[in-house]
Protein backbone atom coordinates (compact mmCIF):
# COMPACT_ATOMS: atom_id res chain seq x y z
CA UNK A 1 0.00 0.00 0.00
CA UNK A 2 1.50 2.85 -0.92
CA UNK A 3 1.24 6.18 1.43
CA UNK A 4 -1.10 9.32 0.42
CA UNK A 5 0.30 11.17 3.47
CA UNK A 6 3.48 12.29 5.12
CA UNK A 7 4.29 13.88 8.24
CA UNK A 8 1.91 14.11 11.09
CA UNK A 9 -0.93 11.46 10.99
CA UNK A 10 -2.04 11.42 14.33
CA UNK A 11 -2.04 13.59 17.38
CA UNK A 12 -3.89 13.13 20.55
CA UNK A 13 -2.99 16.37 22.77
CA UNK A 14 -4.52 14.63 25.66
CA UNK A 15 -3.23 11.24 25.62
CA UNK A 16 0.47 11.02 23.30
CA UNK A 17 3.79 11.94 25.70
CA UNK A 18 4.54 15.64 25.59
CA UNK A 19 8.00 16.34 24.21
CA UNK A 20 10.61 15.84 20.90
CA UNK A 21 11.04 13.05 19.16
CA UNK A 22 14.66 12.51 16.85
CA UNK A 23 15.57 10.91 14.09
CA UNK A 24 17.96 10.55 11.37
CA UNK A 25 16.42 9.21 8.08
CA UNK A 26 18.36 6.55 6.45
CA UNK A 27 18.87 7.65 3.13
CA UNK A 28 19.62 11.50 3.87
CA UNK A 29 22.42 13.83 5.58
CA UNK A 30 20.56 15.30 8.64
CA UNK A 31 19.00 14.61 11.73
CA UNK A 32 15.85 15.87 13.01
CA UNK A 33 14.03 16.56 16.17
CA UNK A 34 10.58 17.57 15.72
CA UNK A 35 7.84 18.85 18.21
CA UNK A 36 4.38 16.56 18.72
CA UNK A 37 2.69 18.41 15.51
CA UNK A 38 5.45 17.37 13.32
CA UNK A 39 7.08 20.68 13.31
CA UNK A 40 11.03 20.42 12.73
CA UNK A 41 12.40 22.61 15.52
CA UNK A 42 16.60 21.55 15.27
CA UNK A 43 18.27 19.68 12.78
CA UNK A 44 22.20 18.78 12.26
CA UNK A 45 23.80 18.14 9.43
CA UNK A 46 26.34 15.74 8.09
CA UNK A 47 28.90 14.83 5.48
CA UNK A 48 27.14 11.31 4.92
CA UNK A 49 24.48 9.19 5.24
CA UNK A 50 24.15 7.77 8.45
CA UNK A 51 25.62 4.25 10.25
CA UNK A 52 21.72 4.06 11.47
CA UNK A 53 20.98 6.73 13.32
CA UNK A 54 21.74 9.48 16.65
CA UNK A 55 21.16 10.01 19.68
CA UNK A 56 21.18 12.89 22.60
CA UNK A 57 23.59 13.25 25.40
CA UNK A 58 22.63 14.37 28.57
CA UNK A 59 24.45 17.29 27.93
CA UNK A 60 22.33 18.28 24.74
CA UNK A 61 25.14 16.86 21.98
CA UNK A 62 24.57 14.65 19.18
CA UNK A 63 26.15 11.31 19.21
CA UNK A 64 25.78 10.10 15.46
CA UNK A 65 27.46 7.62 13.10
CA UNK A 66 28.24 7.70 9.59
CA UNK A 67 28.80 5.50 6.97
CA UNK A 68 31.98 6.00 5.27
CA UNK A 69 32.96 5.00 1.70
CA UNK A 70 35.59 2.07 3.32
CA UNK A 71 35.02 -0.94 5.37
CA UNK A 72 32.67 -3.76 4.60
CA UNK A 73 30.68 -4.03 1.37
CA UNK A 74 27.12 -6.06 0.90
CA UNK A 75 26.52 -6.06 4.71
CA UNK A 76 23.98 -3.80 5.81
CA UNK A 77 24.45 -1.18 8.54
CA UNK A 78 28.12 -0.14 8.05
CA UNK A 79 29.24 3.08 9.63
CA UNK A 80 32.94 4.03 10.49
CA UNK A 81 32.85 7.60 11.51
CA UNK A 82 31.48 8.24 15.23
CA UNK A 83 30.88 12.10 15.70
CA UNK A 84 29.97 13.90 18.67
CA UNK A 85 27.60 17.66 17.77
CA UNK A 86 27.11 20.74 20.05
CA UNK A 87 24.27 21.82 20.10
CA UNK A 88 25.04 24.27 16.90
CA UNK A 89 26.77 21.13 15.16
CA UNK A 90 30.29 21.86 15.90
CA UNK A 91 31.93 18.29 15.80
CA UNK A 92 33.18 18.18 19.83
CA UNK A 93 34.91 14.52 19.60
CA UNK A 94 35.36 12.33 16.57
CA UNK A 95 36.23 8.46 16.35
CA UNK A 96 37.20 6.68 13.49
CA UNK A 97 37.35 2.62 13.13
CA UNK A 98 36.01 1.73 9.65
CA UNK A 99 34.44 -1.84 10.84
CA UNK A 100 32.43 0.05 13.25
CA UNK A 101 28.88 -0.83 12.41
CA UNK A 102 25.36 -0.57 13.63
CA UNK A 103 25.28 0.25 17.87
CA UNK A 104 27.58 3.01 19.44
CA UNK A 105 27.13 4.07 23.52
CA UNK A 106 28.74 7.07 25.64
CA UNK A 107 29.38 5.16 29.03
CA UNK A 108 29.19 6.91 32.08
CA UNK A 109 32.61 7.09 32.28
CA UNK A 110 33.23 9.22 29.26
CA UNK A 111 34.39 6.48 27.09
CA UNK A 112 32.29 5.11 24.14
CA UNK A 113 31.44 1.54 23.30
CA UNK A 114 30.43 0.49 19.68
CA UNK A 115 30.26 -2.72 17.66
CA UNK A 116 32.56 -3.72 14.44
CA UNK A 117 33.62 -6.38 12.48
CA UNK A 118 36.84 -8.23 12.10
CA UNK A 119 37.70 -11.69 9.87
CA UNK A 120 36.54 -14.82 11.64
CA UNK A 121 39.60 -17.27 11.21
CA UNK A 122 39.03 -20.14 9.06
CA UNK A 123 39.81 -22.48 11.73
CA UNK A 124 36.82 -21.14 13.87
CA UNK A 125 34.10 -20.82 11.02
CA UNK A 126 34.28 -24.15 10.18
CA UNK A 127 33.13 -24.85 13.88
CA UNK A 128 29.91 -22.26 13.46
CA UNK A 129 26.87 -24.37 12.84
CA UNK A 130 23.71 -23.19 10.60
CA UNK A 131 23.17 -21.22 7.58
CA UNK A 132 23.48 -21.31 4.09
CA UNK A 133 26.66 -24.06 3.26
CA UNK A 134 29.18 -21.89 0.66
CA UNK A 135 27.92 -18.55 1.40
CA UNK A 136 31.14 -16.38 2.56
CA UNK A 137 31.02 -12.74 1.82
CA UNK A 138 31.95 -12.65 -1.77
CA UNK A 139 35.33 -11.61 -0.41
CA UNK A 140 36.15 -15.63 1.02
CA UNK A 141 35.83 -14.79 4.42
CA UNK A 142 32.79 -14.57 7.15
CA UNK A 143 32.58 -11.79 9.17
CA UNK A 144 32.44 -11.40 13.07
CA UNK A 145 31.51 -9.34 15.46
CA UNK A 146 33.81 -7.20 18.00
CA UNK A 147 32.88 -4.88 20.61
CA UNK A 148 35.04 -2.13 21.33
CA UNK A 149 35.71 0.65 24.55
CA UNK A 150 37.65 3.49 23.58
CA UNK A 151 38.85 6.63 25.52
CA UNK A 152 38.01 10.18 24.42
CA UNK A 153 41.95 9.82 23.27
CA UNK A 154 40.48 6.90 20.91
CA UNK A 155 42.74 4.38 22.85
CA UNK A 156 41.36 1.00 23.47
CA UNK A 157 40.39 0.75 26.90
CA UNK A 158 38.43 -2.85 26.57
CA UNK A 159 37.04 -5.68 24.26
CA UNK A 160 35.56 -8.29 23.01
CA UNK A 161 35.43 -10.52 19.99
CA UNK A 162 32.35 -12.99 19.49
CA UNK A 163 33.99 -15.60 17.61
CA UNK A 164 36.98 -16.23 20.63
CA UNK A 165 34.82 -15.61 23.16
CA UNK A 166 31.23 -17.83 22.55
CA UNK A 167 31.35 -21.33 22.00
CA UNK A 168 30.60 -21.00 18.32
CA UNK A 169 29.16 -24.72 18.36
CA UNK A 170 26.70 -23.40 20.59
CA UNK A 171 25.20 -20.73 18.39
CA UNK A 172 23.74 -21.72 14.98
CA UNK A 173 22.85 -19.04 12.17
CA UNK A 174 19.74 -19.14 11.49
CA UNK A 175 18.41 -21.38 8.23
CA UNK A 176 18.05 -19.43 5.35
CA UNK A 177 21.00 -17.03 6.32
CA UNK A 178 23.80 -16.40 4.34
CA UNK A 179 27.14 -17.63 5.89
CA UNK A 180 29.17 -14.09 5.37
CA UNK A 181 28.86 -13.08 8.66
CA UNK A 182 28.41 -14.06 12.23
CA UNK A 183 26.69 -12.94 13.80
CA UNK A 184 25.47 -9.78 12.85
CA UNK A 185 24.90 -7.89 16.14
CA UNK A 186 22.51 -5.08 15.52
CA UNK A 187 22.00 -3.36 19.44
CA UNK A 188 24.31 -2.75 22.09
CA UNK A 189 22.91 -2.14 25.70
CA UNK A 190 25.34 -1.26 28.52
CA UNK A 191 23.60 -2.13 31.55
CA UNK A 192 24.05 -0.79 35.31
CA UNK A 193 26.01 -3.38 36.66
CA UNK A 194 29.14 -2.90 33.82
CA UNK A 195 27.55 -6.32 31.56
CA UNK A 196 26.90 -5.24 27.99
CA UNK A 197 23.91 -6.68 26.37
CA UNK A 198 23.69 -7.51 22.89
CA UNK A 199 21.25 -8.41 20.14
CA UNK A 200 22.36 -10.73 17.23
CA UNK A 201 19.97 -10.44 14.78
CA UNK A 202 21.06 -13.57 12.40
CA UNK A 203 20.87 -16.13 15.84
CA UNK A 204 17.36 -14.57 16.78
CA UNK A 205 19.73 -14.60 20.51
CA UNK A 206 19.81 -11.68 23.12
CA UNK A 207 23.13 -12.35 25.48
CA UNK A 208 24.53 -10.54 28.12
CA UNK A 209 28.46 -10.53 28.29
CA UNK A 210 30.31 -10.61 31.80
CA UNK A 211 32.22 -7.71 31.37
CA UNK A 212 34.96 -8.86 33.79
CA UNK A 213 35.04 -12.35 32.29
CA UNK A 214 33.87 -12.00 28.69
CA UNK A 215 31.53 -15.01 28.97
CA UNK A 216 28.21 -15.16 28.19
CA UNK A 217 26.34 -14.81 31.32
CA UNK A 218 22.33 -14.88 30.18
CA UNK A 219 21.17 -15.47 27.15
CA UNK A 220 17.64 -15.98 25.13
CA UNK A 221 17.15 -17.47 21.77
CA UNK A 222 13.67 -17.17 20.28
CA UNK A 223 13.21 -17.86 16.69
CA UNK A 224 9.87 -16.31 16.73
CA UNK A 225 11.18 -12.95 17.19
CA UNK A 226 12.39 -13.23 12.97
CA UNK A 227 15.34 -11.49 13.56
CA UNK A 228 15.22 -8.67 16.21
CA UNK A 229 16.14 -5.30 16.90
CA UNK A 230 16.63 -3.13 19.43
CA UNK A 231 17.07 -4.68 22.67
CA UNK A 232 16.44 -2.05 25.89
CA UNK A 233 16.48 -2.66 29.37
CA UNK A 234 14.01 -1.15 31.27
CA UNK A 235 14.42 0.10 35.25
CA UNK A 236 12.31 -3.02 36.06
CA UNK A 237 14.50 -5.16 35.01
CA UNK A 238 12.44 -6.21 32.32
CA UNK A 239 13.71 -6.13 28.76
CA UNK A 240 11.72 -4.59 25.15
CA UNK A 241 13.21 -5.38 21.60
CA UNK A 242 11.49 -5.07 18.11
CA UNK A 243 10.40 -8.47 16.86
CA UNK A 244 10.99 -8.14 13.13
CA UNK A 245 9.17 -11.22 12.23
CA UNK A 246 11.26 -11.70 9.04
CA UNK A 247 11.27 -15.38 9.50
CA UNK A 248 7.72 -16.14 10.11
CA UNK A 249 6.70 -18.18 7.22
CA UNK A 250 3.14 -17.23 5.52
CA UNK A 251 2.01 -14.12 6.42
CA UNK A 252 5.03 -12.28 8.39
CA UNK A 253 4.27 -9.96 11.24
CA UNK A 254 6.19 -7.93 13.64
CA UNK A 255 5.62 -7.12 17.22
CA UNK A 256 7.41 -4.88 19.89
CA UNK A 257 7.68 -6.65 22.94
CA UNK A 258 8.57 -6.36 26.70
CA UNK A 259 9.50 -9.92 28.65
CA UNK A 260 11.05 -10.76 31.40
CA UNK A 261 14.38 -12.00 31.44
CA UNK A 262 14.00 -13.92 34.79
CA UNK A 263 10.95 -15.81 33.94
CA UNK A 264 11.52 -15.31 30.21
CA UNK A 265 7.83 -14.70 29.58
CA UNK A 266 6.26 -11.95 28.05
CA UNK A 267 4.86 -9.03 29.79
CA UNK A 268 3.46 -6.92 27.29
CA UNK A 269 3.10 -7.00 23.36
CA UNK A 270 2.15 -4.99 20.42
CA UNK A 271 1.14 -5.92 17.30
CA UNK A 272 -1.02 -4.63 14.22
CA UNK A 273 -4.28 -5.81 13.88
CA UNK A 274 -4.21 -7.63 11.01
CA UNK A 275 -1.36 -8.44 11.94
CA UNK A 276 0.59 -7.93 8.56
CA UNK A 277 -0.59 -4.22 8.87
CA UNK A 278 2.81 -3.66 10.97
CA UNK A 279 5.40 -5.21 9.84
CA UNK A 280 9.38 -3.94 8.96
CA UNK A 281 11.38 -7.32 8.67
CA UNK A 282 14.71 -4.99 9.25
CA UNK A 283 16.01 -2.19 10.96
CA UNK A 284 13.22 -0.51 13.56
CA UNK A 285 13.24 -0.31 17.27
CA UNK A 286 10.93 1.06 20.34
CA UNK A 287 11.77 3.54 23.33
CA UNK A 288 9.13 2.93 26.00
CA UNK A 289 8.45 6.31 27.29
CA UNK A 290 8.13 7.90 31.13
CA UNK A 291 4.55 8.19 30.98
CA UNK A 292 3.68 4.13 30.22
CA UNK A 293 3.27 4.81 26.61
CA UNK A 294 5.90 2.82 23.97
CA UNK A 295 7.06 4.77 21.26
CA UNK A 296 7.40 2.79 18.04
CA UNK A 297 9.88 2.83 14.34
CA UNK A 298 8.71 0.55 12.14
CA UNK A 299 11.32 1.36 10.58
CA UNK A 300 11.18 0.15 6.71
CA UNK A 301 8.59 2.16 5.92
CA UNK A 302 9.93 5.46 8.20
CA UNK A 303 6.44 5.10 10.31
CA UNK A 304 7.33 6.85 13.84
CA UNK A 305 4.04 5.97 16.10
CA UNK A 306 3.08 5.91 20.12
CA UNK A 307 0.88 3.29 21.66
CA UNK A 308 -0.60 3.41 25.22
CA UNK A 309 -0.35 -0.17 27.07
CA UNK A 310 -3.75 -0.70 25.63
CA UNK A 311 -2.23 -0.43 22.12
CA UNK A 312 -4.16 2.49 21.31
CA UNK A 313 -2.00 5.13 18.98
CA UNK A 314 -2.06 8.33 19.97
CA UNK A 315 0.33 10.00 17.65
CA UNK A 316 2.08 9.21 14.40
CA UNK A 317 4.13 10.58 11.64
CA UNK A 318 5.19 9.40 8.73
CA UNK A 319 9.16 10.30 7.71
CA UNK A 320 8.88 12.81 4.89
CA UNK A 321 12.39 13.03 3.76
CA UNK A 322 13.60 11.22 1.12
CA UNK A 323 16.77 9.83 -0.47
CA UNK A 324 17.84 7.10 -2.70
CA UNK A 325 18.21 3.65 -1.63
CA UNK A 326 20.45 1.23 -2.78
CA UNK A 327 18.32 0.96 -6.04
CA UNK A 328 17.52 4.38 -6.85
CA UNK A 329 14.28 3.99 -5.63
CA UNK A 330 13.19 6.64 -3.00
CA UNK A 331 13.35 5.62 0.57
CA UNK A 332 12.00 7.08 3.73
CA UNK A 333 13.39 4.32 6.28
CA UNK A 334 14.36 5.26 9.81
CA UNK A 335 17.17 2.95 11.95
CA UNK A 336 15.55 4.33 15.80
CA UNK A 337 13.76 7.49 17.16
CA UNK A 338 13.51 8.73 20.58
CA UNK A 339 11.39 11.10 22.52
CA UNK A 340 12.94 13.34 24.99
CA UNK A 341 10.97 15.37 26.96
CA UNK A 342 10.69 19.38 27.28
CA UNK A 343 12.53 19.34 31.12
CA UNK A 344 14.95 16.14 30.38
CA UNK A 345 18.53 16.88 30.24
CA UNK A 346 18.87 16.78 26.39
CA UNK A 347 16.20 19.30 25.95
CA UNK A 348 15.56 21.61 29.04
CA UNK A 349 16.79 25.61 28.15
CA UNK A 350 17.44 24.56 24.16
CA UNK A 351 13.98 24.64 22.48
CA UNK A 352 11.58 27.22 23.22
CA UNK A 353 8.71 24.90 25.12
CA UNK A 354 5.42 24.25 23.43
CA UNK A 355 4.20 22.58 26.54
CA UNK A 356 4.12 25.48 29.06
C-alpha cells in the first residue's frame, strides 16, 4: 500500500507523551528533532548518510554515526565515523574505526562503546553451525563481530570478539541465512552493573556478556522474534526489543515486545491488527516512554508511532524526507527514534517549550 500522506498522521494532545522526538532518516544527511505536531524545531547536518541513526547526550550533543565510503561491502548497517555535535553542530569529539557498524554508547565514564567487524579465522568458522553451506562474503571470508571501549583519546580501553569468546558450536545461524557473517549484532545495551547486552539479529539470541570475564552470562534465543532489533532494558529489570518477524513463514508480522528476562515470559506486546498491517522485517526499534506509553519505528517504511499499554496510537508521523536507496528507488526508512521530553537533560533551556 503505498502512502497518500506524510508527516503528522495522528495527534492526541490529551493522551500522546509531551516532548521531541529525533531521528535521522536513512537515506539522507541530517538529523531531526521535531515537536508533537510534526514541526522540525533543530536539525544537524552531516557529510554522509548515516551508520543508522543518533542520539542525545545528557548534555544536549549529538552522538551520530556515519557511513563512510571504506570498510565492509554487501553487509547492511556499516558506519565508520562516530561524531559527537554541540548543540550548533560543531563536531566536539570524533572516532574513526572503519568496521564500526550498527550500535555506538557514551558510558558513564566518558568512554564510548560500539560494535565492528573483524575476519573470523578459518579455523573457527568451520566450527559455526547453521546457515546457508558456501555462502562467505563474496570476499572468502565470514565476518564477526567485536565490541570495542575506547577513551576520548580513541585508545582502546576494553574488548571483546564474538567468535573467541562464545562457543561457536553453541550458536547456529539461522536457516536461510547467508554464511558471510556471524553474527550480525545489531544493538548494544550497557547495563548498570558494567555487563553489555547484545542483540544478534542472524541467531534470533539476546546475550549478556560478563564484562569482567567476557563469557556469556544470560542469554535468550527465540526464533519467533524473525530477527530482532533493538534490545532495551528497562528500570524493572524487564527487557523490550522489536520483533521483526522476518522469518515467520506465511504471512510475516512484527511485534514490539517487553518480557522478562528472569521468567523469560512476556509481559506486554504490540502488534497490528491484522497483523501484517505492521510489519518492517529490518532495521526498527521502540523507546518505552516515562509516561507508560511505547514509542514505536517501524522502521522500513519510516512510520514513527506511540501506543498506550492498551495499544491504542495516539500520535504518528510518517518520515517525509527522502533519499535514494540502494536501487535508486526513494526511501524514507528510519534505523531508531527517541522522545525526549521538554525538562529532560537533552532538551531543558534549548527549544523554546510548546508545553508550558
Amino acid at each position: 500500500m503505498r502512502p497518500r500522506q506524510f508527516g503528522l498522521y495522528v495527534c492526541n494532545d490529551n493522551r500522546a507523551t509531551p516532548g521531541y522526538t529525533l531521528f535521522t532518516p536513512l537515506q539522507g544527511k541530517t538529523t531531526y528533532l521535531i515537536g508533537l505536531h510534526g514541526d522540525v524545531v533543530h536539525q544537524w547536518q552531516h557529510p554522509y548518510t548515516p551508520g543508522n541513526y543518533a542520539y542525545l547526550l545528557e548534555n544536549g550533543n549529538l552522538m551520530w554515526s556515519g557511513r563512510l565510503p571504506q570498510g565492509v561491502q554487501r553487509i547492511g548497517g556499516r558506519g565508520g565515523l562516530l561524531r559527537e555535535y554541540d548543540w550548533d553542530g560543531n563536531v566536539v569529539w570524533e572516532h574513526t574505526h572503519v568496521g564500526q557498524h550498527h550500535d555506538f554508547r557514551r558510558l558513564p565514564n566518558g568512554n564510548t562503546m560500539f560494535i565492528a567487524w573483524e575476519p573470523v579465522p578459518s579455523d573457527i568458522e568451520r566450527r559455526i553451525p547453521g546457515g546457508i553451506p558456501d555462502t562467505l562474503h563474496h570476499d572468502g571470508c565470514m565476518y564477526g563481530d567485536c565490541i570495542y571501549e575506547v577513551t576520548p583519546a580513541g585508545t582502546i580501553a576494553w574488548e571483546w570478539h564474538a567468535a573467541q569468546d562464545m562457543e561457536v558450536e553453541n550458536y547456529p545461524i539461522l536457516a536461510g541465512q547467508r554464511r558471510d557473517e556471524f553474527a550480525h549484532a545489531n544493538a548494544l545495551a550497557p547495563l548498570p552493573d558494567g555487563n553489555i547486552m547484545v542483540s544478534f539479529r542472524r541467531l534470533s539470541t539476546i546475550i549478556v556478556i560478563d564484562r569482567a570475564t567476557k563469557k556469556v552470562k544470560w542469554e535468550q534465543r527465540d526464533e519467533s522474534w524473525g530477527m530482532q532489533h533493538d534490545c532495551e532494558p528497562l528500570p524493572n529489570g524487564n527487557i523490550t526489543l522489536f520483533a521483526n518477524g522476518a522469518t515467520i513463514p506465511g504471512n510475516p508480522y512484527s511485534r514490539v515486545i517487553e518480557f522478562d528476562p528472569r521468567t523469560r515470559r512476556n509481559i506486554w506486546e504490540y502488534r497490528g491488527h491484522p497483523g501484517y498491517m505492521f510489519f518492517s522485517q529490518h532495521i526498527s526499534g521502540a523507546q518505552r516512554l516515562a509516561s507508560g506509553n511505547t514509542l514505536i519505528c517501524e522502521g522500513q517504511w519510516g512510520r514513527l508511532f506511540e501506543v498506550t499499554p492498551d495499544g491504542d496510537i495516539v500520535w504518528e508521523y510518517l518520515n517525509p524526507f527522502m533519499g535514494p536507496d540502494s536501487h535508486g528507488d526513494p526511501s524514507n526508512e528510519v534505523f531508531r527514534a527517541y522522545r525526549y521530553a521538554d525538562n529532560s537533560p537533552q532538551i531543558r533551556n534549548r527549544v523554546k517549550s510548546v508545553y508550558a
